[in-house]
Protein backbone atom coordinates (compact mmCIF):
# COMPACT_ATOMS: atom_id res chain seq x y z
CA UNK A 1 -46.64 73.13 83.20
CA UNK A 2 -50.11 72.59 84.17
CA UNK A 3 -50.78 71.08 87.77
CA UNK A 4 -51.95 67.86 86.22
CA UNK A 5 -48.90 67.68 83.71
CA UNK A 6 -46.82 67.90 86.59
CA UNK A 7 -48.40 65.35 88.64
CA UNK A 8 -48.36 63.08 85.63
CA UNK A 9 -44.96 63.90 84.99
CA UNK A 10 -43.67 63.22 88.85
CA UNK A 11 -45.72 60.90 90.35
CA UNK A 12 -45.88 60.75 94.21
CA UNK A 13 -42.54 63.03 94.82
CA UNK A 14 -42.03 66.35 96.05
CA UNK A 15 -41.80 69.56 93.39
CA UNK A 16 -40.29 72.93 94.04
CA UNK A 17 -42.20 75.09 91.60
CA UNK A 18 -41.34 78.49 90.52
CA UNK A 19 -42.87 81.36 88.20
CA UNK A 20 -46.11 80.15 89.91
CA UNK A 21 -49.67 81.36 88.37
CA UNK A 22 -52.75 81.67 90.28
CA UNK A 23 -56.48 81.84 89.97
CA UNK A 24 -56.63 85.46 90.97
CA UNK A 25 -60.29 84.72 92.79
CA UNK A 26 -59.49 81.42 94.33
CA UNK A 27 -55.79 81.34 94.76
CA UNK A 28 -55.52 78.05 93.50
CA UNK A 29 -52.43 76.81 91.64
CA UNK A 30 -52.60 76.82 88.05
CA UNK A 31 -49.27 76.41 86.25
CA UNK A 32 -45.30 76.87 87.25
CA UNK A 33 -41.82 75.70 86.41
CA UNK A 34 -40.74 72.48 87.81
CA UNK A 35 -37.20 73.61 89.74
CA UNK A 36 -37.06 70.40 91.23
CA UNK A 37 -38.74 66.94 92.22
CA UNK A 38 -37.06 63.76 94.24
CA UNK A 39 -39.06 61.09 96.49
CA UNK A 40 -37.98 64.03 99.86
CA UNK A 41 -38.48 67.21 100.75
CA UNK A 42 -35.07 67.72 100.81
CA UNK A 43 -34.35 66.49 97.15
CA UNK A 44 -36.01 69.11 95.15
CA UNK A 45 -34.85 72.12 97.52
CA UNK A 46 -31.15 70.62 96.78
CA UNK A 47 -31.96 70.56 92.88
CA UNK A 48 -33.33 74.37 93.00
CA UNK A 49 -31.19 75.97 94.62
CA UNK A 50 -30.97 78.99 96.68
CA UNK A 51 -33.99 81.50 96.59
CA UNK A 52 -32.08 84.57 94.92
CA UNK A 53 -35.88 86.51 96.33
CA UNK A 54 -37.96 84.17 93.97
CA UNK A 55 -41.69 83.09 94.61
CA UNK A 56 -41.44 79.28 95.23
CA UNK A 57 -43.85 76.65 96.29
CA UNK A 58 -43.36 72.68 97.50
CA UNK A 59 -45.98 70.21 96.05
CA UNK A 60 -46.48 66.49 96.98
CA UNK A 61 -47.87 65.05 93.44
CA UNK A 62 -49.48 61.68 95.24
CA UNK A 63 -52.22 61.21 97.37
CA UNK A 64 -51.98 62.20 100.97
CA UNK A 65 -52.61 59.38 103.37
CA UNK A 66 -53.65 59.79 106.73
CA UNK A 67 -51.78 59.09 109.93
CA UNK A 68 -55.09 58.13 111.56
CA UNK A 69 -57.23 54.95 110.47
């Protein structure tokens, strides 16, 4: 899935993404395999499982607020 499939997808929760691709220039995510997704960080970990030496990445899908006004 495409970053904004998987933001559409799971709106504001936490994704463990595997099989990542990348933007070989930039580095930016482009695509991966939702492993997991819950509302904390601990749900989607829980839902992927253990490592098993896999590439994996966590993602918050909503918008980021600040802790400062």
């Amino acid at each position: 899935m495409t970053w904004a499939e998987i933001k559409e997808a799971y709106p504001d929760q936490w994704v463990v993404i595997g099989e990542l691709e990348e933007d070989p220039e930039t580095l930016e995510f482009r695509s991966g395999v939702v492993l997991g997704a819950g509302r904390t960080r601990r749900e989607p970990e829980e839902q992927a499982g253990p490592l098993n030496g896999e590439t994996r990445a966590r993602f918050w899908t909503g918008r980021y607020k600040s802790p400062w006004p």
